[in-house]
C-alpha atoms as a PDB file:
ATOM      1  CA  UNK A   1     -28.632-153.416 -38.483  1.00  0.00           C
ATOM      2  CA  UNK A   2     -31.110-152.491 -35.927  1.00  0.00           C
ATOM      3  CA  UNK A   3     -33.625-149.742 -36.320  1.00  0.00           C
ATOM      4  CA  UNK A   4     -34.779-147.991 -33.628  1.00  0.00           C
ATOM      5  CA  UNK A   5     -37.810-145.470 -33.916  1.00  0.00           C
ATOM      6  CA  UNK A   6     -38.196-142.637 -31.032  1.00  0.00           C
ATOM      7  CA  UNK A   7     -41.742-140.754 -30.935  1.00  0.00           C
ATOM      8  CA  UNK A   8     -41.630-137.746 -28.859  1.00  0.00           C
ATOM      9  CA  UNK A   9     -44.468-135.616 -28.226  1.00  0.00           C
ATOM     10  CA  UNK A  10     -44.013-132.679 -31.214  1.00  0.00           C
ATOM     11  CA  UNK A  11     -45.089-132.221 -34.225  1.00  0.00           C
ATOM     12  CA  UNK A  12     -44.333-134.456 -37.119  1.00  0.00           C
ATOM     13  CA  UNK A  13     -42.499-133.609 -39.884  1.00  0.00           C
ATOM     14  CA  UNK A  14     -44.003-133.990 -43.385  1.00  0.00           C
ATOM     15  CA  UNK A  15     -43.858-137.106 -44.769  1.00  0.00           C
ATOM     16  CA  UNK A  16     -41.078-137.595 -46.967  1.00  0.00           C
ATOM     17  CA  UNK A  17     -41.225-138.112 -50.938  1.00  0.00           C
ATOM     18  CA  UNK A  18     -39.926-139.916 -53.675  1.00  0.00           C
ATOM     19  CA  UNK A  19     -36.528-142.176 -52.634  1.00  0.00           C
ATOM     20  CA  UNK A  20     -33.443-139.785 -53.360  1.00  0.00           C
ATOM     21  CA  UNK A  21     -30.322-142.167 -52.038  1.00  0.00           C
ATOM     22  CA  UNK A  22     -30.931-146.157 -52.483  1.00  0.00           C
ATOM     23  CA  UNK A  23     -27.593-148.001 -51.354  1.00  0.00           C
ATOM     24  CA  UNK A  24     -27.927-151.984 -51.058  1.00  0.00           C
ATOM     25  CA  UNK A  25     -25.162-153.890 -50.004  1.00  0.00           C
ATOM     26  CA  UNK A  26     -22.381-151.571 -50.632  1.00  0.00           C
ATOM     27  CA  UNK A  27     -19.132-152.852 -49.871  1.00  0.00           C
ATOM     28  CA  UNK A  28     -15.256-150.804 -50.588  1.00  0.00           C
ATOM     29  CA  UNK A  29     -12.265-152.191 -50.492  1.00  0.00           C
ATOM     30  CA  UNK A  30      -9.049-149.959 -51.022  1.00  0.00           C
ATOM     31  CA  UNK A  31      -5.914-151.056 -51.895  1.00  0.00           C
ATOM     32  CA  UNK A  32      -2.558-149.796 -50.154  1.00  0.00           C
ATOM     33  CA  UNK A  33       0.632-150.878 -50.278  1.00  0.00           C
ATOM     34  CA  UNK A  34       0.089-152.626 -47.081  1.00  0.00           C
ATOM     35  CA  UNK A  35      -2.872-154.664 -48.646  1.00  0.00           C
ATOM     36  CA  UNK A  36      -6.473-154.258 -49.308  1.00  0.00           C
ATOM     37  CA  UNK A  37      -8.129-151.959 -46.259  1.00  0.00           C
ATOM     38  CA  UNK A  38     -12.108-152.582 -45.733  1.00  0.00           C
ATOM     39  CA  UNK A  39     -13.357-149.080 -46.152  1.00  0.00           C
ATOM     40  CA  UNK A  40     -17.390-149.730 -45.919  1.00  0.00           C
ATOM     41  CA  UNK A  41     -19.032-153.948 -45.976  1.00  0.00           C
ATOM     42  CA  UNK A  42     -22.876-154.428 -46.357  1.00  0.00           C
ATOM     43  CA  UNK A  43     -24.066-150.731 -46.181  1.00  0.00           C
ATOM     44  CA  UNK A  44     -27.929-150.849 -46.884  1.00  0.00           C
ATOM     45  CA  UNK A  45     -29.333-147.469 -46.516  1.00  0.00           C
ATOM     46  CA  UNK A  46     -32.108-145.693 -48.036  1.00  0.00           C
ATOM     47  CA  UNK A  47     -32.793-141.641 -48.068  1.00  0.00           C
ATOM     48  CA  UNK A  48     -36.117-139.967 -48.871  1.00  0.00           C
ATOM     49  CA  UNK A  49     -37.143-136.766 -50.167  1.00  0.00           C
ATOM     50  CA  UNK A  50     -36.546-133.828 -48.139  1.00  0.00           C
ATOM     51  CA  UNK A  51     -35.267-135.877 -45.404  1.00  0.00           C
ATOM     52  CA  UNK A  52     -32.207-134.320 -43.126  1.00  0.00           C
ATOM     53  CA  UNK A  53     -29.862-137.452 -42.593  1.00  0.00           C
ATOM     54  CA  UNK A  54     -26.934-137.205 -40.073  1.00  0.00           C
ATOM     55  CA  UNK A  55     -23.913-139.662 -40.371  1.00  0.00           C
ATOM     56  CA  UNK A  56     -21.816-140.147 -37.126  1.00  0.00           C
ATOM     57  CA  UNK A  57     -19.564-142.567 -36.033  1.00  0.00           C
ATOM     58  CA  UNK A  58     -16.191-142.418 -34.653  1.00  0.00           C
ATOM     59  CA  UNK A  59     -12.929-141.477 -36.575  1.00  0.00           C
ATOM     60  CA  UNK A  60     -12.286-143.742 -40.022  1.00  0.00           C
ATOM     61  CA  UNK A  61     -15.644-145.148 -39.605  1.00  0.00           C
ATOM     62  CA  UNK A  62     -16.114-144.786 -43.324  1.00  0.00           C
ATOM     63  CA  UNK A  63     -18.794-141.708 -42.890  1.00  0.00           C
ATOM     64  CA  UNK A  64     -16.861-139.226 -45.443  1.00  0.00           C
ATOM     65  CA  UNK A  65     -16.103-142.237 -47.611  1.00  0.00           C
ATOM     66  CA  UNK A  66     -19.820-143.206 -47.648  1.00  0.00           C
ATOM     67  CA  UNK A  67     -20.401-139.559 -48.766  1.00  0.00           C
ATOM     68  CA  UNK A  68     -18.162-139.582 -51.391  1.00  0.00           C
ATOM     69  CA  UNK A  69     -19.753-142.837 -52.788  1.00  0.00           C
ATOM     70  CA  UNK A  70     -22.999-141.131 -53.329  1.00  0.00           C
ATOM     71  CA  UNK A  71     -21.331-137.976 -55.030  1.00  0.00           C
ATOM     72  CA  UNK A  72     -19.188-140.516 -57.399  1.00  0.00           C
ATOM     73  CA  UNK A  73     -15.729-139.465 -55.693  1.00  0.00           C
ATOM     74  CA  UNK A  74     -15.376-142.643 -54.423  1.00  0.00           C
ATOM     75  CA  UNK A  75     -16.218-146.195 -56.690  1.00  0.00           C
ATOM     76  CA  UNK A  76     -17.841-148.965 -54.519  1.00  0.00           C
ATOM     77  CA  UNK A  77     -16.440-152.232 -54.881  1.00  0.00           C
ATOM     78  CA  UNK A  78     -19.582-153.938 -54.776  1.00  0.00           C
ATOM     79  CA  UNK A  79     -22.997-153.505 -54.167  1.00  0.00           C
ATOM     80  CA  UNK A  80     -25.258-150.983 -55.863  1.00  0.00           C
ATOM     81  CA  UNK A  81     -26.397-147.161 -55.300  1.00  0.00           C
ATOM     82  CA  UNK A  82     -28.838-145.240 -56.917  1.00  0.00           C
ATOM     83  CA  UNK A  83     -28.541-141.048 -56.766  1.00  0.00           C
ATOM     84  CA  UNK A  84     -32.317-139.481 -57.959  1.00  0.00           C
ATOM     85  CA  UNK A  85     -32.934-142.984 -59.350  1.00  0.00           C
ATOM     86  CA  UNK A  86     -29.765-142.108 -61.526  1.00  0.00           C
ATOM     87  CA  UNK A  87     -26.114-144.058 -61.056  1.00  0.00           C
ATOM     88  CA  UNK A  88     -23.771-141.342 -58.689  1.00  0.00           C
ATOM     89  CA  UNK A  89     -21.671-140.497 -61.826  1.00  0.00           C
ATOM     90  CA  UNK A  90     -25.020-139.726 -63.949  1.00  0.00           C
ATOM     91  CA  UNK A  91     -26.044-137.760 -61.089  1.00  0.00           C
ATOM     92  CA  UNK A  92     -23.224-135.947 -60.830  1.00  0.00           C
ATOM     93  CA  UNK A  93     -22.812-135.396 -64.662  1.00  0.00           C
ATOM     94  CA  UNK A  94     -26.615-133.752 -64.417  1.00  0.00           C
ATOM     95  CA  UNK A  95     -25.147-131.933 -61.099  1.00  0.00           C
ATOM     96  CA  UNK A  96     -27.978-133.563 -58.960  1.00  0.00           C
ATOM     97  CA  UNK A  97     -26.189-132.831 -56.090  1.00  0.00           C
ATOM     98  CA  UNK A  98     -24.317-129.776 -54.164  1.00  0.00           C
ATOM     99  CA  UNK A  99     -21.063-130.860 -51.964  1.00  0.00           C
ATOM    100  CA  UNK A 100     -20.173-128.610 -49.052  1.00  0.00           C
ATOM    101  CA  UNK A 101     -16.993-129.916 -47.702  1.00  0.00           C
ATOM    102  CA  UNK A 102     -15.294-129.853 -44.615  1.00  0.00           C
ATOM    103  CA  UNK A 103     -13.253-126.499 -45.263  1.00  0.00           C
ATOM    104  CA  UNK A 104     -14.876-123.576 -47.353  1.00  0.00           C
ATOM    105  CA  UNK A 105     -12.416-124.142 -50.571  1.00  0.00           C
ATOM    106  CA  UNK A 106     -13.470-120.734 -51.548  1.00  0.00           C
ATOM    107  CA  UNK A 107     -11.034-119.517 -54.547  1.00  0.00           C
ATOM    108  CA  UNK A 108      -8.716-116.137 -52.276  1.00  0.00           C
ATOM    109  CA  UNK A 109      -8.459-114.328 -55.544  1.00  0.00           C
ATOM    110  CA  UNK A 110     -11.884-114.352 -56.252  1.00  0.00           C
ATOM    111  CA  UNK A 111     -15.191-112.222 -54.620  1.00  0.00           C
ATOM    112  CA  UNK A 112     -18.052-113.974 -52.354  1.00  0.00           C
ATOM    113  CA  UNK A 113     -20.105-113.110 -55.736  1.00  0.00           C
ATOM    114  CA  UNK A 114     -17.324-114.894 -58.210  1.00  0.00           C
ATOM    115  CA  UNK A 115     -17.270-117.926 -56.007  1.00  0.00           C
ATOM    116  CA  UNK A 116     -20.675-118.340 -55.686  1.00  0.00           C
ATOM    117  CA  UNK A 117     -20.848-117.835 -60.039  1.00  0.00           C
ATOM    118  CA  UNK A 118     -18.294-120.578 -60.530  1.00  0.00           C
ATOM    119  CA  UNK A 119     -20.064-123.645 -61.231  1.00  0.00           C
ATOM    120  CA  UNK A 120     -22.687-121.356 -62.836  1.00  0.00           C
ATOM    121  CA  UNK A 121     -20.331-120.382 -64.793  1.00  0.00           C
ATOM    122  CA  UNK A 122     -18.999-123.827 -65.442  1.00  0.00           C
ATOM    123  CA  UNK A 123     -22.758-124.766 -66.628  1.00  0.00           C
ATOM    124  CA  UNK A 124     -22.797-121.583 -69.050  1.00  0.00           C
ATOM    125  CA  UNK A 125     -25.493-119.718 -67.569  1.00  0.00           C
ATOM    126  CA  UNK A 126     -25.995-116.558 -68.741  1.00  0.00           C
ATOM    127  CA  UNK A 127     -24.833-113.717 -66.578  1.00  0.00           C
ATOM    128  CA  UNK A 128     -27.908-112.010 -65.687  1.00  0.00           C
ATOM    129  CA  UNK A 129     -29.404-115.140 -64.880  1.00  0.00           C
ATOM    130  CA  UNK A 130     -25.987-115.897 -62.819  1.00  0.00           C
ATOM    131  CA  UNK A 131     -26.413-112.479 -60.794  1.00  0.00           C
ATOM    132  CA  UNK A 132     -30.268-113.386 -59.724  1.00  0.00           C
ATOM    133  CA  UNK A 133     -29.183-116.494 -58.408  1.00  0.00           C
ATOM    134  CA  UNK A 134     -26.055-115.413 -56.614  1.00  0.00           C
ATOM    135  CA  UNK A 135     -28.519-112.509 -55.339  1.00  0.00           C
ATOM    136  CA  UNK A 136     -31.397-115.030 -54.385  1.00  0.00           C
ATOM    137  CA  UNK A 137     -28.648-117.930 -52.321  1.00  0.00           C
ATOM    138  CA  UNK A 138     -26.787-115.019 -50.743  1.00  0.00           C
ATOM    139  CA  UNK A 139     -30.228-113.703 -49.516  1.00  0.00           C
ATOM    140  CA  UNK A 140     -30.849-117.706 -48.172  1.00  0.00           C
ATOM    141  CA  UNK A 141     -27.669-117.623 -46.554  1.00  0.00           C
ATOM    142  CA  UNK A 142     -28.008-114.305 -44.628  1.00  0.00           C
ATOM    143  CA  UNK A 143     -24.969-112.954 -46.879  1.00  0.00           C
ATOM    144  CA  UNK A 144     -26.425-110.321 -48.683  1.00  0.00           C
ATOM    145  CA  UNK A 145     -23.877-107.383 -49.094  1.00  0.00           C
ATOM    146  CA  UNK A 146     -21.259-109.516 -49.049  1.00  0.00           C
ATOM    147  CA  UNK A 147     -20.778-110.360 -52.393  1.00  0.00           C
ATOM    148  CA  UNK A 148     -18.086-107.777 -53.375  1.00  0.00           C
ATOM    149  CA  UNK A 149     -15.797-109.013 -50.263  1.00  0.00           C
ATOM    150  CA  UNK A 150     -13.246-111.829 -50.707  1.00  0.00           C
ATOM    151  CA  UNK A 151     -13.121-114.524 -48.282  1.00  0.00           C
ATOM    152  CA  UNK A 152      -9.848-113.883 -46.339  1.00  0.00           C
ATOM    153  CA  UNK A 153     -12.213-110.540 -44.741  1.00  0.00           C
ATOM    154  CA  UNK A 154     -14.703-113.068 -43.733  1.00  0.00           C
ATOM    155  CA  UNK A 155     -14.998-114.627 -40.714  1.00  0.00           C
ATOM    156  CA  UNK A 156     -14.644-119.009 -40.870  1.00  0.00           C
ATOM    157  CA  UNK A 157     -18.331-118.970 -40.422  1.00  0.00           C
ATOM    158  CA  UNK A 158     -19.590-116.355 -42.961  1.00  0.00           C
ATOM    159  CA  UNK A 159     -17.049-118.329 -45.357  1.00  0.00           C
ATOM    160  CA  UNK A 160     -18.913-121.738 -44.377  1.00  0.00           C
ATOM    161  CA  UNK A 161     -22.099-120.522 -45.970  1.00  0.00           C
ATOM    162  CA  UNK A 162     -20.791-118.675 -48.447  1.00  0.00           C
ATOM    163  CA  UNK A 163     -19.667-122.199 -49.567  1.00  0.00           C
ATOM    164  CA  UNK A 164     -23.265-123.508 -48.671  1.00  0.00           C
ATOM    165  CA  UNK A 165     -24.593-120.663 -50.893  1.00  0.00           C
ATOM    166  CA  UNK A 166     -22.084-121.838 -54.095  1.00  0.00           C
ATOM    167  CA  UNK A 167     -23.390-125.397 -53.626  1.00  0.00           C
ATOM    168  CA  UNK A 168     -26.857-124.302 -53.509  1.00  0.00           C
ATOM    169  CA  UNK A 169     -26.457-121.765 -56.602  1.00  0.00           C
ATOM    170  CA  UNK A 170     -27.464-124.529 -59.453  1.00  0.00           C
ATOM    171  CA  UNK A 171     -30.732-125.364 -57.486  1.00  0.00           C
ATOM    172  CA  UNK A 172     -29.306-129.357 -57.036  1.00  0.00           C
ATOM    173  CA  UNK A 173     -32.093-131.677 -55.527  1.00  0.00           C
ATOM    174  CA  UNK A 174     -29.421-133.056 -52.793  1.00  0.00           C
ATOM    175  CA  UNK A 175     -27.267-131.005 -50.251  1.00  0.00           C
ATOM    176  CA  UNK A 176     -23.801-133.128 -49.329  1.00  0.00           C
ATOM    177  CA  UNK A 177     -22.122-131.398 -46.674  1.00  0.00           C
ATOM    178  CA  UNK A 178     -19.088-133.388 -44.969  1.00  0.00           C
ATOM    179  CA  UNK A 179     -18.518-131.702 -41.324  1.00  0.00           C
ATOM    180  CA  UNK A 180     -18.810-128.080 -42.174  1.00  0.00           C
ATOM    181  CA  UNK A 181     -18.673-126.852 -38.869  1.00  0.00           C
ATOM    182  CA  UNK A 182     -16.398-129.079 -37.311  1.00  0.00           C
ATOM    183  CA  UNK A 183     -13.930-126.923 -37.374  1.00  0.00           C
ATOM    184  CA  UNK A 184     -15.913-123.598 -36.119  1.00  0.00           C
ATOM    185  CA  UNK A 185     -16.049-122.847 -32.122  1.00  0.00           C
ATOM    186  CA  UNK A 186     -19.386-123.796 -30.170  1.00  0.00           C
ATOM    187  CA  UNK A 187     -21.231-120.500 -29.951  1.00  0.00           C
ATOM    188  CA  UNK A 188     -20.585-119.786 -34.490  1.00  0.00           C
ATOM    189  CA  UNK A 189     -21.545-123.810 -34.708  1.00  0.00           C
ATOM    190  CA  UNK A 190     -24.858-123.442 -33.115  1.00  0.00           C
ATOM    191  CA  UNK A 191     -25.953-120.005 -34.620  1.00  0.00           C
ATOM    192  CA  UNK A 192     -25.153-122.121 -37.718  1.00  0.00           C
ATOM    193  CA  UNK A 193     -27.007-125.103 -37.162  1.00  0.00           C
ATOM    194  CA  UNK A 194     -30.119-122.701 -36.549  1.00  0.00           C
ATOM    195  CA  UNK A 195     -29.060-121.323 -39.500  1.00  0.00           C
ATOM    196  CA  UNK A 196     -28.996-124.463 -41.692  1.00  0.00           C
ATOM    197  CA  UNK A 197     -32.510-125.294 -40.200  1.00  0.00           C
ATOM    198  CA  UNK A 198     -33.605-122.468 -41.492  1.00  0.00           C
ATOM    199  CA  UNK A 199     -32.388-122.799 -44.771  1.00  0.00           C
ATOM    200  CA  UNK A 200     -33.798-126.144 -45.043  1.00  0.00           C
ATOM    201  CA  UNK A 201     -37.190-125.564 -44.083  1.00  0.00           C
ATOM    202  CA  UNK A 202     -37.160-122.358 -46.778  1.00  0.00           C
ATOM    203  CA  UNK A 203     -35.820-125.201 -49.595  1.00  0.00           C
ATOM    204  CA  UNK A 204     -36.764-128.192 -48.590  1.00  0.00           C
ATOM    205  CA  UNK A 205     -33.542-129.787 -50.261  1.00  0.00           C
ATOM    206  CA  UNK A 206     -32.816-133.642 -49.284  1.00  0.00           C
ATOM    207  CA  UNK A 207     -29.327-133.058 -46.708  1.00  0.00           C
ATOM    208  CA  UNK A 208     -26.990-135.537 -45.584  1.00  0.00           C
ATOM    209  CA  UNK A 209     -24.552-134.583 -43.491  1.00  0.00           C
ATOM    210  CA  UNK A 210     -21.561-136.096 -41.831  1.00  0.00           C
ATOM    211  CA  UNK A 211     -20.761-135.208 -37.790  1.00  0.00           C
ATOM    212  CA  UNK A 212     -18.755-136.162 -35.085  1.00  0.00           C
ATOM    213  CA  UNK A 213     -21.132-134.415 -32.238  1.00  0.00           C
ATOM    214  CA  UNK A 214     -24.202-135.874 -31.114  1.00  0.00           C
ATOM    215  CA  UNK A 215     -26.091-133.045 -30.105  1.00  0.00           C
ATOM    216  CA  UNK A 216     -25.334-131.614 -33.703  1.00  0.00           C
ATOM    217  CA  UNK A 217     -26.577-134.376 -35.247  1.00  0.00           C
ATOM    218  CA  UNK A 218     -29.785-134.901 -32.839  1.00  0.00           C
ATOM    219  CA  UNK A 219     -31.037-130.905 -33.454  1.00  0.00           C
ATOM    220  CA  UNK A 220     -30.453-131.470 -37.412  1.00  0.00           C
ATOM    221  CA  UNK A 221     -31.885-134.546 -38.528  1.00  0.00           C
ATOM    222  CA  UNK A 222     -34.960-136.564 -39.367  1.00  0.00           C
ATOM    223  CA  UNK A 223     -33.016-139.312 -38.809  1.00  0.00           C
ATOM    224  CA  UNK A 224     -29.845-140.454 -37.606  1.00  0.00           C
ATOM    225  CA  UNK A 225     -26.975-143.146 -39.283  1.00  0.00           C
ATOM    226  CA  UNK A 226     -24.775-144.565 -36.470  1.00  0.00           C
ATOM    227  CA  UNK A 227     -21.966-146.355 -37.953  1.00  0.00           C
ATOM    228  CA  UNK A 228     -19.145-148.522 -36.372  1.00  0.00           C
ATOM    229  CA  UNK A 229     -15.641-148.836 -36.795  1.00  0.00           C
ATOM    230  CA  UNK A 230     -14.126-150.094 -39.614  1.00  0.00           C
ATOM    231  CA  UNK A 231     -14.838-151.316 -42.083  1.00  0.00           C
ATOM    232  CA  UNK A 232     -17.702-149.055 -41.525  1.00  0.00           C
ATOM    233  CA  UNK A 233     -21.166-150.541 -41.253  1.00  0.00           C
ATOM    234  CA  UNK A 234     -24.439-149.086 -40.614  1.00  0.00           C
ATOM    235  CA  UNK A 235     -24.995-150.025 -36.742  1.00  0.00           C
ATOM    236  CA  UNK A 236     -28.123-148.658 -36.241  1.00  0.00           C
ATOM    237  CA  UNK A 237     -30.769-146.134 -37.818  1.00  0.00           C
ATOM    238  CA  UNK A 238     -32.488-143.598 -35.587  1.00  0.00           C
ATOM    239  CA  UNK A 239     -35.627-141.904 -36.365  1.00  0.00           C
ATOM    240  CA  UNK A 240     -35.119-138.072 -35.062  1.00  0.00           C
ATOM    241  CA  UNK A 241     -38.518-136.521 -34.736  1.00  0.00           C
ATOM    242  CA  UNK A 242     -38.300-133.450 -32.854  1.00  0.00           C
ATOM    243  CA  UNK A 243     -40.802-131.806 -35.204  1.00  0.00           C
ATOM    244  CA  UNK A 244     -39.990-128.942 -38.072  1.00  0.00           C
ATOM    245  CA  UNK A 245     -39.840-125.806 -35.430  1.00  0.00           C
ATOM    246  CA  UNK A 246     -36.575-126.670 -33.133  1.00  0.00           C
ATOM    247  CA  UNK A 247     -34.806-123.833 -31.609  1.00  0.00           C
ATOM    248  CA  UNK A 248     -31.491-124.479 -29.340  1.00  0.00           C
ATOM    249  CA  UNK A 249     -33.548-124.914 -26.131  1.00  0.00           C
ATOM    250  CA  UNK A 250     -34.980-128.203 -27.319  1.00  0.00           C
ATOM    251  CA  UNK A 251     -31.209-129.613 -26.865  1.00  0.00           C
ATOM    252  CA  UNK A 252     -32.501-129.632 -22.909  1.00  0.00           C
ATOM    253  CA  UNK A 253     -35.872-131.344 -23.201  1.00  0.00           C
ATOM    254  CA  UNK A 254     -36.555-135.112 -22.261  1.00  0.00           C
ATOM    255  CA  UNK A 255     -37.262-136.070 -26.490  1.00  0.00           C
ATOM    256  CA  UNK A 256     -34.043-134.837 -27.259  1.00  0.00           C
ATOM    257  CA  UNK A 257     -31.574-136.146 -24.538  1.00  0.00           C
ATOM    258  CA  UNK A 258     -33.700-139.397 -25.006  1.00  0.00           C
ATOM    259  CA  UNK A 259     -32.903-139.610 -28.469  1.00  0.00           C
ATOM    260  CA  UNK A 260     -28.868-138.215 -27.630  1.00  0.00           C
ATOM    261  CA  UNK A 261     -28.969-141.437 -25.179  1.00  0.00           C
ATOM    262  CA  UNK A 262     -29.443-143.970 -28.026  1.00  0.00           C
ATOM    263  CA  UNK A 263     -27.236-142.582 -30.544  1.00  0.00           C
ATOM    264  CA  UNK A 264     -24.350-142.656 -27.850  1.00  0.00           C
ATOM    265  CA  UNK A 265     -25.726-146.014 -26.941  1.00  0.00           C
ATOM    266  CA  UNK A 266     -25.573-147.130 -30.204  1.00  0.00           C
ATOM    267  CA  UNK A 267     -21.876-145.740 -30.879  1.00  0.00           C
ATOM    268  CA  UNK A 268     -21.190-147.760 -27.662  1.00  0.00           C
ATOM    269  CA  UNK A 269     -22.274-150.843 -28.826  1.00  0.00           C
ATOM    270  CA  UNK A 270     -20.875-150.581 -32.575  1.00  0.00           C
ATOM    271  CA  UNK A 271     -17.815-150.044 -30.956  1.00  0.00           C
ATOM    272  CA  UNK A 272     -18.229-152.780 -28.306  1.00  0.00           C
ATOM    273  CA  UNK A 273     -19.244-155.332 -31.278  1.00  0.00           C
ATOM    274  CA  UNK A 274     -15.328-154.592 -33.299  1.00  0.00           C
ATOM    275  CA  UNK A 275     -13.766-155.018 -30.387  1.00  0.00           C
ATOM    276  CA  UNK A 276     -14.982-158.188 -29.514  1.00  0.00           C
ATOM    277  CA  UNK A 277     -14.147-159.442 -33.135  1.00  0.00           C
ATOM    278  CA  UNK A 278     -10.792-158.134 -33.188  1.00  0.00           C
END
């Protein structure tokens, strides 16, 4: 695994704090009735605080089922990972972490509000406390109002962060969120992304978040996980410092298509490397 570190001309971001995600030599190794299939071999990665991590590789790459490692919906068959210096299922027990997935999975028969109060309710908050916070992550979300609508009169992007706002409701230290907006048209994907900028500079959670596009992943993140084919392995790490103030036009400066070269470079040469070991 190669590291490559890319120092364009903006302001840094803040450095980092304590390690959130430690993952040393992760291997998994699922087994179908057509034998054993190499998910993820050797994955060494390691998250700080408040960083914005992208994972992108190309299809089966093993980005979703690296995600679900580190939220304990998927067991490793070797190696070790550490979650808020906590094992993934202790994590998850102590809901470290919020999971956004690639759909909303917001509950039809249910409000905006009564989605957004589930886990809350789950964790037996009480229900004034419950309506502050569904208040406070509706406000973060640019929902407020909303709360008495159900999701089928929302549109797929209001439901998106309506989902964002749920996983966000028990204050977790970690923001999972497995290609929200891959499913969303271009113009609703990028007022998102702003969006999610936004809401990460307000709470300065740690986010990883799996991608297929490039330029999503290059306006997002601190720093950017290229993986190859599988069995998915960690190609290359990029450093992404475009600085904590990016609006959509930076997607045309020299930093940024500089830094969009050598992820597609990289996913070029992961690629490259399988095929030659075929």
């Amino acid at each position: 695994m190669s590291v490559v570190t890319l120092r364009p001309k903006a302001k840094p971001m803040p450095q980092a704090a304590k390690n959130v995600i430690d993952v040393k030599d992760l291997s998994l190794v699922f087994e179908t009735n057509d034998g054993p299939v190499n998910a993820l071999s050797d994955i060494n990665l390691s998250v700080d605080g408040g960083e914005f991590v992208s994972f992108i590789g190309p299809s089966g790459c093993g980005k979703t089922t690296l995600l679900r490692v580190i939220a304990d919906l998927e067991q490793p068959t070797s190696g070790s990972i550490s979650v808020n210096g906590m094992t993934p299922s202790e994590a998850r027990q102590k809901r470290a972490y919020g999971y956004v997935f690639q759909a909303a999975a917001l509950y039809p028969w249910r409000t905006i509000a009564g989605n957004i109060s589930l886990p809350l309710e789950v964790m037996g908050i009480p229900k004034a406390e419950r309506k502050d916070r569904i208040a406070r992550n509706l406000e973060l979300v640019n929902l407020s109002g909303f709360e008495k609508k159900f999701p089928w009169q929302l549109s797929g992007g209001m439901q998106q962060r309506a989902s964002i706002a749920r996983a966000l409701s028990f204050d977790p230290h970690l923001l999972l969120m497995d290609e929200p907006f891959g499913a969303l048209d271009e113009i609703v994907r990028d007022h998102l992304n702003e969006e999610l900028l936004k809401l990460w500079a307000k709470t300065q959670k740690t986010v990883v978040f799996v991608t297929h596009s490039i330029p999503e992943a290059v306006f997002l993140s601190t720093k950017i996980v290229v993986m190859s084919p599988r069995p998915g392995r960690i190609h290359e790490v990029i450093d992404c410092n475009l600085g904590s103030e990016r609006t959509l036009d930076i997607r045309e400066s020299p930093e940024f298509l500089e830094i969009a070269h050598r992820v597609r470079e990289g996913l070029r040469h992961g690629h490259s490397y399988d095929q030659a070991h075929l």
